[in-house]
Protein backbone atom coordinates (compact mmCIF):
# COMPACT_ATOMS: atom_id res chain seq x y z
CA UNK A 1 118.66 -10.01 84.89
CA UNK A 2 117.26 -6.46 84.18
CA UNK A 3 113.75 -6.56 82.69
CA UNK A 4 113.32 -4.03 79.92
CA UNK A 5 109.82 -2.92 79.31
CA UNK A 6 109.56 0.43 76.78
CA UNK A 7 107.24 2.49 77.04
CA UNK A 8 104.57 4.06 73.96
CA UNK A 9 106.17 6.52 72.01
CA UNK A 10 105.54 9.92 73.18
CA UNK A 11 102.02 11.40 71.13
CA UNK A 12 100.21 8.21 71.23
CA UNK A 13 96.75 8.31 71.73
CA UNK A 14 94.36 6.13 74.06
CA UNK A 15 92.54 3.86 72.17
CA UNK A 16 89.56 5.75 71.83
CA UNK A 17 90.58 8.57 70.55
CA UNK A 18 92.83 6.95 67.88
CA UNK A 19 90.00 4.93 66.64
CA UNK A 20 87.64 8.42 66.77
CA UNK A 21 90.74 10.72 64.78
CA UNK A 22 90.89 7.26 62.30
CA UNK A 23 87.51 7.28 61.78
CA UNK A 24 86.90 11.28 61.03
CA UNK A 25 90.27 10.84 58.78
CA UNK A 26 88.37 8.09 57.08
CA UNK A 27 84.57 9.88 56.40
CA UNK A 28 86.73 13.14 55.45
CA UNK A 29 88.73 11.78 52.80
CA UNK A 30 85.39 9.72 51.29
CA UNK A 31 83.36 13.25 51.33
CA UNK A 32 86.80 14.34 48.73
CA UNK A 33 86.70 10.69 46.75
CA UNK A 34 89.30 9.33 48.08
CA UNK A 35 89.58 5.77 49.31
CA UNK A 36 92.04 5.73 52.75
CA UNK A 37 93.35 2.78 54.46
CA UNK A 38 94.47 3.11 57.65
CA UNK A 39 97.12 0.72 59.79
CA UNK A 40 97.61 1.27 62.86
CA UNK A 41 100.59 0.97 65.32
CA UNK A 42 101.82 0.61 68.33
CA UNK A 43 105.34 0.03 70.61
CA UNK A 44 106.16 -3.44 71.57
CA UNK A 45 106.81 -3.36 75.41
CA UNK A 46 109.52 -5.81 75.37
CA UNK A 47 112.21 -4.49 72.84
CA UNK A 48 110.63 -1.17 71.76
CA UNK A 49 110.29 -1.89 68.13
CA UNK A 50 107.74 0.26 66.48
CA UNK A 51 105.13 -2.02 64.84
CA UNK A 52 102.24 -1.70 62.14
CA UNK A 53 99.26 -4.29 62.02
CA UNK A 54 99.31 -5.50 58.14
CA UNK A 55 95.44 -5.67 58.00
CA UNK A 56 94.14 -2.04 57.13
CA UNK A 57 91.02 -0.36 59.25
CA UNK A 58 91.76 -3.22 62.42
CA UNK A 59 92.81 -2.04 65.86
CA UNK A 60 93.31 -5.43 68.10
CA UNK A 61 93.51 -5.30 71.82
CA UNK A 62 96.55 -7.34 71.50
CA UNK A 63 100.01 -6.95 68.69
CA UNK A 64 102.66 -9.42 68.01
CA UNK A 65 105.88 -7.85 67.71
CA UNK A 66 107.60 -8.54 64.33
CA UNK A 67 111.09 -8.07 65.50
CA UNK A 68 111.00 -10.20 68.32
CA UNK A 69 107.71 -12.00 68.13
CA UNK A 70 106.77 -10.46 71.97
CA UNK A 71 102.72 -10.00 71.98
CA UNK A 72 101.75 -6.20 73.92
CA UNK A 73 98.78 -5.30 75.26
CA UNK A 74 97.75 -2.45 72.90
CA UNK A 75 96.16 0.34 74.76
CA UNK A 76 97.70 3.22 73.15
CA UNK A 77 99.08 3.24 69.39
CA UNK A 78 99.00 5.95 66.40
CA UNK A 79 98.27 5.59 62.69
CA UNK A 80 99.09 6.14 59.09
CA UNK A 81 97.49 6.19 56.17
CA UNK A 82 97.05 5.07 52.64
CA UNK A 83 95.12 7.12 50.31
CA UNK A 84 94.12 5.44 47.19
CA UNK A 85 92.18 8.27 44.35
CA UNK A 86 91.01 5.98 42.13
CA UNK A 87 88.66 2.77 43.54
CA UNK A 88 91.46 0.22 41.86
CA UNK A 89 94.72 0.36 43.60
CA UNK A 90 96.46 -1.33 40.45
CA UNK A 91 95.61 1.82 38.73
């Protein structure tokens, strides 16, 4: 039996500097009014789905795949972002 094990996706960052380039994302958009979430993701090693942690602004050392429920090691990832103008996101 082969053992499949993907790799990140090419232009992820090292921890550090994702949670730096989140971070400066973060104080920049708050210096404009604007409230932004960010989620971050990373690869899961075992069947390459790209995955997004559901709580906002939290980087864990470790992600559970959603697709197949495989838990990676997360020492690389990348980001998006939700940007929210007004303070109620109802609104």
């Amino acid at each position: 039996m082969e053992n499949k094990k993907f790799l990140p996706r090419e232009g992820d960052l090292p921890i550090g500097v994702l949670l730096s380039r989140a971070n400066e994302q973060i104080e920049l958009d708050k210096t404009k009014g604007i409230r932004t979430e960010v989620h971050f993701k990373f690869t899961c090693e075992n069947c390459g789905e790209r995955c997004m942690y559901d709580e906002p602004n939290k980087l864990y050392q470790e992600g559970e795949c959603h697709k197949c429920g495989h838990k990676t090691q997360v020492t690389v990832g990348g980001y998006t972002t939700f940007s929210y103008l007004h303070e109620n996101r109802n609104s």
